[in-house]
PDB file of N, CA and C in Angstrom:
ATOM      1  N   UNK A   1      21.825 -28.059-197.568  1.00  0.00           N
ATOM      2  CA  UNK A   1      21.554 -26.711-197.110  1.00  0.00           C
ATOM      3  C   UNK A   1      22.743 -25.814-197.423  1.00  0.00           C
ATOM      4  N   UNK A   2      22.727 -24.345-198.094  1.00  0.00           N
ATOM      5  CA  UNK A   2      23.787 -23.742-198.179  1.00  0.00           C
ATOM      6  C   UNK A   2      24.510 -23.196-197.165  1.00  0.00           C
ATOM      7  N   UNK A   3      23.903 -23.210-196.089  1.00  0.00           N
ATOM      8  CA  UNK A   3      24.548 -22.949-194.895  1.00  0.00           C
ATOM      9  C   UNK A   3      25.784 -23.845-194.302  1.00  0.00           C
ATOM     10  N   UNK A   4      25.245 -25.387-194.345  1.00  0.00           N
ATOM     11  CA  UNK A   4      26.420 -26.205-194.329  1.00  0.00           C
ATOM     12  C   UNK A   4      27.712 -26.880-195.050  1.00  0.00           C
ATOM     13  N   UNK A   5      26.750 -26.454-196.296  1.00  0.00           N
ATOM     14  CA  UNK A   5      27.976 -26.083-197.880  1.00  0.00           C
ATOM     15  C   UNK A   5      29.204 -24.953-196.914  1.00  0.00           C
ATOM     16  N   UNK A   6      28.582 -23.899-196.496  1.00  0.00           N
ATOM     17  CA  UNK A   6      29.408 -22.788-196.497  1.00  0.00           C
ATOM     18  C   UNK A   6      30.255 -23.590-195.271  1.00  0.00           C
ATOM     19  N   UNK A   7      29.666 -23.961-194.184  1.00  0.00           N
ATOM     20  CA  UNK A   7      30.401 -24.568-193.352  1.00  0.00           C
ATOM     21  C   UNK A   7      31.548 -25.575-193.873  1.00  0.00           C
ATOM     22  N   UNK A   8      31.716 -26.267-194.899  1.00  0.00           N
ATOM     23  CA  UNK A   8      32.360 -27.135-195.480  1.00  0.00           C
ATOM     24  C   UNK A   8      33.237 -26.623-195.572  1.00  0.00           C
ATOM     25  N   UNK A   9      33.246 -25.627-196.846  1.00  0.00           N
ATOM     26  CA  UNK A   9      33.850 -24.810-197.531  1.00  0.00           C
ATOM     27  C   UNK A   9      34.809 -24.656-196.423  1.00  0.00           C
ATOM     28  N   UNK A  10      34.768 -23.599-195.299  1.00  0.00           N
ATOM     29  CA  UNK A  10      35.453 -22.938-194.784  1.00  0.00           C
ATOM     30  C   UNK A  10      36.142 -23.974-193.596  1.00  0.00           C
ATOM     31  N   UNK A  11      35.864 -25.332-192.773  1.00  0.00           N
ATOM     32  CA  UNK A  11      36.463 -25.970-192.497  1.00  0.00           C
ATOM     33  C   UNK A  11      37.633 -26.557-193.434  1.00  0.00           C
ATOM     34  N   UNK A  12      37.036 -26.724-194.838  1.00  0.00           N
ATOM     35  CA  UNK A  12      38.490 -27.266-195.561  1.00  0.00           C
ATOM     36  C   UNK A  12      39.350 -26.348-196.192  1.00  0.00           C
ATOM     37  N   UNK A  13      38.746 -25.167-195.740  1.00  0.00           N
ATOM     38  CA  UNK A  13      40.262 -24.080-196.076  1.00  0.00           C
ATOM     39  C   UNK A  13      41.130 -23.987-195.139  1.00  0.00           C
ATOM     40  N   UNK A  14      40.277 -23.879-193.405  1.00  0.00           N
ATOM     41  CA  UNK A  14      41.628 -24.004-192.567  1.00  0.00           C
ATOM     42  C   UNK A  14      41.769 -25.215-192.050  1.00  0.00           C
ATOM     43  N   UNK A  15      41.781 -26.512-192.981  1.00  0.00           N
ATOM     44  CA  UNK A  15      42.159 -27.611-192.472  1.00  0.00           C
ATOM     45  C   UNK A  15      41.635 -27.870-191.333  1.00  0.00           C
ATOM     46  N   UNK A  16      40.642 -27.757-190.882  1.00  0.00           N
ATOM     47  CA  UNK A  16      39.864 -28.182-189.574  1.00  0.00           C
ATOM     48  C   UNK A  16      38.694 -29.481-190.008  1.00  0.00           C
ATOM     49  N   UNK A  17      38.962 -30.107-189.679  1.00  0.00           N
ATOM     50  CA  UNK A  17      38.539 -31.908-189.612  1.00  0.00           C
ATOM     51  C   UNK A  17      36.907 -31.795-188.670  1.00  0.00           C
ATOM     52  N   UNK A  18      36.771 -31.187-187.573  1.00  0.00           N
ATOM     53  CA  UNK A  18      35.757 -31.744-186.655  1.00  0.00           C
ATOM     54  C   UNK A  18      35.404 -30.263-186.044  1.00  0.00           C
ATOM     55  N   UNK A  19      34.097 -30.009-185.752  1.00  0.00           N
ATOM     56  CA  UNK A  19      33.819 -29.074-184.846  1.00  0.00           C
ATOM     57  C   UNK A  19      32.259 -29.090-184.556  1.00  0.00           C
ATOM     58  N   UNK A  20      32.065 -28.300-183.489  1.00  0.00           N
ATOM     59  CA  UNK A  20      30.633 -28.034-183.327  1.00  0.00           C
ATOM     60  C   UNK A  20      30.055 -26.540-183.804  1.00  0.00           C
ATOM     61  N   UNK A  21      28.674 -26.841-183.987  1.00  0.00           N
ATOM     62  CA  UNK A  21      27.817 -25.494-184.373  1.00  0.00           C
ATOM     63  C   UNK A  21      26.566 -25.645-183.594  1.00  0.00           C
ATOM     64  N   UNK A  22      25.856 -24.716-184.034  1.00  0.00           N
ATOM     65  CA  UNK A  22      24.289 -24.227-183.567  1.00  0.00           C
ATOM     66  C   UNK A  22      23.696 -25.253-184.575  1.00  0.00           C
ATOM     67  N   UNK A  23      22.200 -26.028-184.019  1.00  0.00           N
ATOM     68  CA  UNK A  23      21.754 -26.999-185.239  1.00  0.00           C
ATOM     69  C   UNK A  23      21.393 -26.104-186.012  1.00  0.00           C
ATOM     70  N   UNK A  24      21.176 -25.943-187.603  1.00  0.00           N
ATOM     71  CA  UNK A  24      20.305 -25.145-188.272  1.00  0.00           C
ATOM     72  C   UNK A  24      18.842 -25.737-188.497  1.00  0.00           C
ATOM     73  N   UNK A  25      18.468 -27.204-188.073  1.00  0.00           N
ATOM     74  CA  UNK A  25      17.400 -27.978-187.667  1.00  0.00           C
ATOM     75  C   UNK A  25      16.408 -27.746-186.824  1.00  0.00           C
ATOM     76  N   UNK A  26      17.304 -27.595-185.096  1.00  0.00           N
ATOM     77  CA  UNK A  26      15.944 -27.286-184.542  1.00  0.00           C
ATOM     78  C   UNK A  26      15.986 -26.174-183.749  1.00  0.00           C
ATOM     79  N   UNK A  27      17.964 -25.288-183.771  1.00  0.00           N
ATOM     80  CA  UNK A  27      18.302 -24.154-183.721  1.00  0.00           C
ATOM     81  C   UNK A  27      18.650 -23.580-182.123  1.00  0.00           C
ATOM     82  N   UNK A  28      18.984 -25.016-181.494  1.00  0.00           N
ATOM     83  CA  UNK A  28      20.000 -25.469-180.374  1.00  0.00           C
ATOM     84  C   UNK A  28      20.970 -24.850-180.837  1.00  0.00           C
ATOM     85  N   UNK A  29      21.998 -24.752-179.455  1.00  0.00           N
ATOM     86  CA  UNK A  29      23.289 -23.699-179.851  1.00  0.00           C
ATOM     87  C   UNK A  29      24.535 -24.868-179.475  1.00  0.00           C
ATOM     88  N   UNK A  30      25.227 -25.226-180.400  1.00  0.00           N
ATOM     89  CA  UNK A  30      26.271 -26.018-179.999  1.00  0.00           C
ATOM     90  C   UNK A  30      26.124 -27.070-180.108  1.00  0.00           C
ATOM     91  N   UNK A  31      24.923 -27.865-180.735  1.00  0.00           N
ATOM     92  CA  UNK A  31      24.444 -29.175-180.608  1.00  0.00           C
ATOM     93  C   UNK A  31      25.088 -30.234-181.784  1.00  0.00           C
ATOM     94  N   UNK A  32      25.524 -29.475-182.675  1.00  0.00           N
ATOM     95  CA  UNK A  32      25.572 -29.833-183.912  1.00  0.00           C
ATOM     96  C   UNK A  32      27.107 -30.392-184.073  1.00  0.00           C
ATOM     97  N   UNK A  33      27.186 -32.058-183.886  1.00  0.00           N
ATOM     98  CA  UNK A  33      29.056 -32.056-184.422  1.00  0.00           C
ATOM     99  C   UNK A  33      29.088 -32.378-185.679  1.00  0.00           C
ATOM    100  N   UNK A  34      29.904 -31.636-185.828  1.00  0.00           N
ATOM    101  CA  UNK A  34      30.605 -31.720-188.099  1.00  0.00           C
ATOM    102  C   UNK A  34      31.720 -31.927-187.781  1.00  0.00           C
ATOM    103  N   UNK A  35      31.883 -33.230-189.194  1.00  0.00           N
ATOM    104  CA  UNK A  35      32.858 -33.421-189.826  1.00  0.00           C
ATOM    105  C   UNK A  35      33.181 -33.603-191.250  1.00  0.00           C
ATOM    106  N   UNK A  36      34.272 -33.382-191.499  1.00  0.00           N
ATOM    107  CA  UNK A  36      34.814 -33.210-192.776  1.00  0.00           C
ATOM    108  C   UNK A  36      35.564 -34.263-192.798  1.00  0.00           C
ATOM    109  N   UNK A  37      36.041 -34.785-194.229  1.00  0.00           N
ATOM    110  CA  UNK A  37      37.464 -36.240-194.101  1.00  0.00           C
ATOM    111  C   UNK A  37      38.032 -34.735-195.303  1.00  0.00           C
ATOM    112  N   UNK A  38      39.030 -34.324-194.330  1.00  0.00           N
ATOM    113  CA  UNK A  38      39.832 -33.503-195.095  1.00  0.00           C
ATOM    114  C   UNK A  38      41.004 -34.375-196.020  1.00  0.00           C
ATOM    115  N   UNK A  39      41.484 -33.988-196.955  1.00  0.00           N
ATOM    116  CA  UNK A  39      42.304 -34.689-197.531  1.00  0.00           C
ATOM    117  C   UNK A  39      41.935 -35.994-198.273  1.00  0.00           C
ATOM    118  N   UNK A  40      40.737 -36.587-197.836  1.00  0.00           N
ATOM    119  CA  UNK A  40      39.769 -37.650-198.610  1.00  0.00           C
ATOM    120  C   UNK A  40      39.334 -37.365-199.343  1.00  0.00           C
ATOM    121  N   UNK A  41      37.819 -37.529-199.679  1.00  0.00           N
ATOM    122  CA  UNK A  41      36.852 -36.631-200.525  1.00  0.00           C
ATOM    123  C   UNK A  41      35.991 -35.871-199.863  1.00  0.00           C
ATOM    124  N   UNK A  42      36.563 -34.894-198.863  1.00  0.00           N
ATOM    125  CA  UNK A  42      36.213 -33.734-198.378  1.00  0.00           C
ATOM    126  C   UNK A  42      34.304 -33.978-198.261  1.00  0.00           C
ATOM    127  N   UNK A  43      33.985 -35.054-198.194  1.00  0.00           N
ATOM    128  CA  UNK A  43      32.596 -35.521-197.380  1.00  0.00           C
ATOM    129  C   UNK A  43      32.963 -35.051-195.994  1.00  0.00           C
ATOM    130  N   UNK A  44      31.186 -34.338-195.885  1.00  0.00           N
ATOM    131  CA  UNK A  44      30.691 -34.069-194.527  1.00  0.00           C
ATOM    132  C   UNK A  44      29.654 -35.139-193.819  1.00  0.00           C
ATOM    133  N   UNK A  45      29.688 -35.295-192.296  1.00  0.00           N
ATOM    134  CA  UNK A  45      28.814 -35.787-191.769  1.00  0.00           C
ATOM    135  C   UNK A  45      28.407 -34.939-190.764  1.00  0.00           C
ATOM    136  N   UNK A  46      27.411 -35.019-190.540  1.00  0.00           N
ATOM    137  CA  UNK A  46      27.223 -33.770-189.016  1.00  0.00           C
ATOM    138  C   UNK A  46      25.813 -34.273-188.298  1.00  0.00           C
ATOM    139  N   UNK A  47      25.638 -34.585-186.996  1.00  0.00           N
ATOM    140  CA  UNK A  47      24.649 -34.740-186.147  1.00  0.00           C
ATOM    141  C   UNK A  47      24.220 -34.339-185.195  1.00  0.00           C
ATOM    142  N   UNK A  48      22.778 -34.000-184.889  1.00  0.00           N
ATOM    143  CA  UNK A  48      22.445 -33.358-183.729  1.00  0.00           C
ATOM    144  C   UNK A  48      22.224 -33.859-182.481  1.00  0.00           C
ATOM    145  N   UNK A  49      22.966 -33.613-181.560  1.00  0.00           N
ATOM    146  CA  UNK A  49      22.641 -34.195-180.241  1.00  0.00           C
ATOM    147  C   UNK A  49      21.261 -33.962-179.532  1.00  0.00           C
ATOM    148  N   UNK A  50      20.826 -32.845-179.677  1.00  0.00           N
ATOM    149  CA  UNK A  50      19.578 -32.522-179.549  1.00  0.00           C
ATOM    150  C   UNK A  50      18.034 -33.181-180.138  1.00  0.00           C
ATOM    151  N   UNK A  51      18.133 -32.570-181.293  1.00  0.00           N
ATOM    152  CA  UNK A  51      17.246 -32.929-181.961  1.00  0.00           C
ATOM    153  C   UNK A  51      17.194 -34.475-182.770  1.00  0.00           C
ATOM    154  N   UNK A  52      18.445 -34.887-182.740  1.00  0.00           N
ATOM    155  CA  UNK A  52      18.817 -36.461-183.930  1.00  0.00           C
ATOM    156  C   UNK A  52      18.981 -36.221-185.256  1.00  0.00           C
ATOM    157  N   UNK A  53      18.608 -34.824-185.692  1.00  0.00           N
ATOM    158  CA  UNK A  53      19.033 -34.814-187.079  1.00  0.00           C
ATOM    159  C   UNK A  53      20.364 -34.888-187.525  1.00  0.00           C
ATOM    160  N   UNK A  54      20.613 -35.496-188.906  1.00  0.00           N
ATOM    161  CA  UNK A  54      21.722 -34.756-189.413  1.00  0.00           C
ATOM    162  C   UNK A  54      21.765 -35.856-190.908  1.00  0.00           C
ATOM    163  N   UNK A  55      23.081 -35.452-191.513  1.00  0.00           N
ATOM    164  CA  UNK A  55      23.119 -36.283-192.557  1.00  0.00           C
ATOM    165  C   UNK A  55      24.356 -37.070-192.686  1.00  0.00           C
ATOM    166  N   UNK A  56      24.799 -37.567-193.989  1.00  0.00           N
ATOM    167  CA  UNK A  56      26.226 -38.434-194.123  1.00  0.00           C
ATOM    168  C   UNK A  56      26.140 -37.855-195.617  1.00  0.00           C
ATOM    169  N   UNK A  57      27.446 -37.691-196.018  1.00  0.00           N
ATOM    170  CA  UNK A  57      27.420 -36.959-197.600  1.00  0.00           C
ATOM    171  C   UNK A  57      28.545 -38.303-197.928  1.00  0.00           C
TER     172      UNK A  57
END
């Protein structure tokens, strides 16, 4: 999704490793934890507490 591209993007500019968002899935507010392996190969994982979605890159 380009939405979580963009989320990527901008966690590995300010070096931020982990955070939460709104799902873009089922559009819960805060449900969503992302992560980045900054300094690795900048793979994301992110899952919804809510709904169960998410992926592993």
């Amino acid at each position: 999704m380009p939405a979580l591209n963009d989320l990527r993007q901008s966690m590995i500019e300010t070096g931020q490793s982990s955070r939460t968002e709104d799902c873009p899935f089922c559009g819960e507010v805060g449900t969503l934890s992302v992560s980045v392996a900054i300094g690795a190969n900048n793979h994301m994982r992110a899952q919804c507490s809510k709904c169960g979605e998410g992926f592993i890159e």
